[in-house]
Protein backbone atom coordinates (compact mmCIF):
# COMPACT_ATOMS: atom_id res chain seq x y z
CA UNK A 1 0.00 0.00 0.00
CA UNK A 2 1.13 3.45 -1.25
CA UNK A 3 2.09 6.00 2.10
CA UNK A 4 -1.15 8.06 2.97
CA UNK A 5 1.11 11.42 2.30
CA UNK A 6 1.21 10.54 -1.65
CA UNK A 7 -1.80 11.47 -3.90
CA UNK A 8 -2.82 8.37 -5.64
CA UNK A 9 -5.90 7.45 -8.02
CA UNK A 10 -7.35 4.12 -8.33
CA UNK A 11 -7.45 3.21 -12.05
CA UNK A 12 -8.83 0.13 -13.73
CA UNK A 13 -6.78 -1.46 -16.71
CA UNK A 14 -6.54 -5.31 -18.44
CA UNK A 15 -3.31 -6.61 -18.86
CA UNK A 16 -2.33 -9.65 -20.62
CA UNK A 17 -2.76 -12.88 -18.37
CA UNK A 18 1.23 -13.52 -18.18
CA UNK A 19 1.77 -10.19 -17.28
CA UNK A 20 -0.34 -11.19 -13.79
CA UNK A 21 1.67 -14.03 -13.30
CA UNK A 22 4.92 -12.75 -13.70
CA UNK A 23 3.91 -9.91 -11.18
CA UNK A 24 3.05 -12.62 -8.84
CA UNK A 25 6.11 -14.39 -9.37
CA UNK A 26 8.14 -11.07 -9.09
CA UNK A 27 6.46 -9.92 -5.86
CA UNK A 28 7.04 -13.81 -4.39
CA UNK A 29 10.62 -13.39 -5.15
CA UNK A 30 11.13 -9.91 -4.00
CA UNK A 31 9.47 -10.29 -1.11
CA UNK A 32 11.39 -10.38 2.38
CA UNK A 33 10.35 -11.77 5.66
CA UNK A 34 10.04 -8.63 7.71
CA UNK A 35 8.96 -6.84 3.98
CA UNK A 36 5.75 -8.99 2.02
CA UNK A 37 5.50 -7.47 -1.42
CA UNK A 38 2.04 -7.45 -2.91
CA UNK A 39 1.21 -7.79 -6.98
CA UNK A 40 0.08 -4.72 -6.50
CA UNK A 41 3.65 -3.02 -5.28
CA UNK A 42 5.32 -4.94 -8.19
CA UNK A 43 2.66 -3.75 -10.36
CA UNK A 44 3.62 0.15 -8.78
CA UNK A 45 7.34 0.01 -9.53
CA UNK A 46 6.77 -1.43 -12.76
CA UNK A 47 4.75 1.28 -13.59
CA UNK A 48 6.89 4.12 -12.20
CA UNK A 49 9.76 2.78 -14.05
CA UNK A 50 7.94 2.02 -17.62
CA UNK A 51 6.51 5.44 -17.31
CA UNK A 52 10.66 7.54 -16.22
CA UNK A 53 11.51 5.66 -19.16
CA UNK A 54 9.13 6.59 -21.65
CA UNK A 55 9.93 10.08 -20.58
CA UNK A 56 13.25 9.82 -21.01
CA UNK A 57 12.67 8.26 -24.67
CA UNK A 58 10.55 10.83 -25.22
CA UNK A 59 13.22 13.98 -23.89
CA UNK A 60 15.71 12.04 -26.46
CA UNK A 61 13.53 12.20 -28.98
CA UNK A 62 12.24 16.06 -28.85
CA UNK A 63 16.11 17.10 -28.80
CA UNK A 64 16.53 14.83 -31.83
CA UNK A 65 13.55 16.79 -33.30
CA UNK A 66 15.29 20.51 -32.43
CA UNK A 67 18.86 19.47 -33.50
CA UNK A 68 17.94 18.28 -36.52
């Protein structure tokens, strides 16, 4: 679960069946003892980094656009 000091929206989407499992698997592997992840907090930080990326590809591809 997200801290209570971050604004957050609930969203619905459909994601491809393997993508499910291999969340499950990821947050079964990740997960710690004293720190249980959920799908849900694999799910997050996939996210979060899918979406810096994207912005990155997309700040390399605007100064592509200007120099050229």
């Amino acid at each position: 679960m997200p801290p209570k000091s971050h604004a957050t929206q609930q969203i619905t989407v459909r994601v491809p069946v393997a993508a499910v499992e291999t969340a499950d698997e990821l947050a079964e592997l990740l997960s710690e003892p004293e720190l249980p992840l959920l799908r849900a907090d694999v799910l997050r930080t996939a996210l979060a980094r899918g979406l810096a990326v994207l912005r990155e590809e997309a700040a390399a591809k605007r100064k592509r656009k200007r120099s050229a």
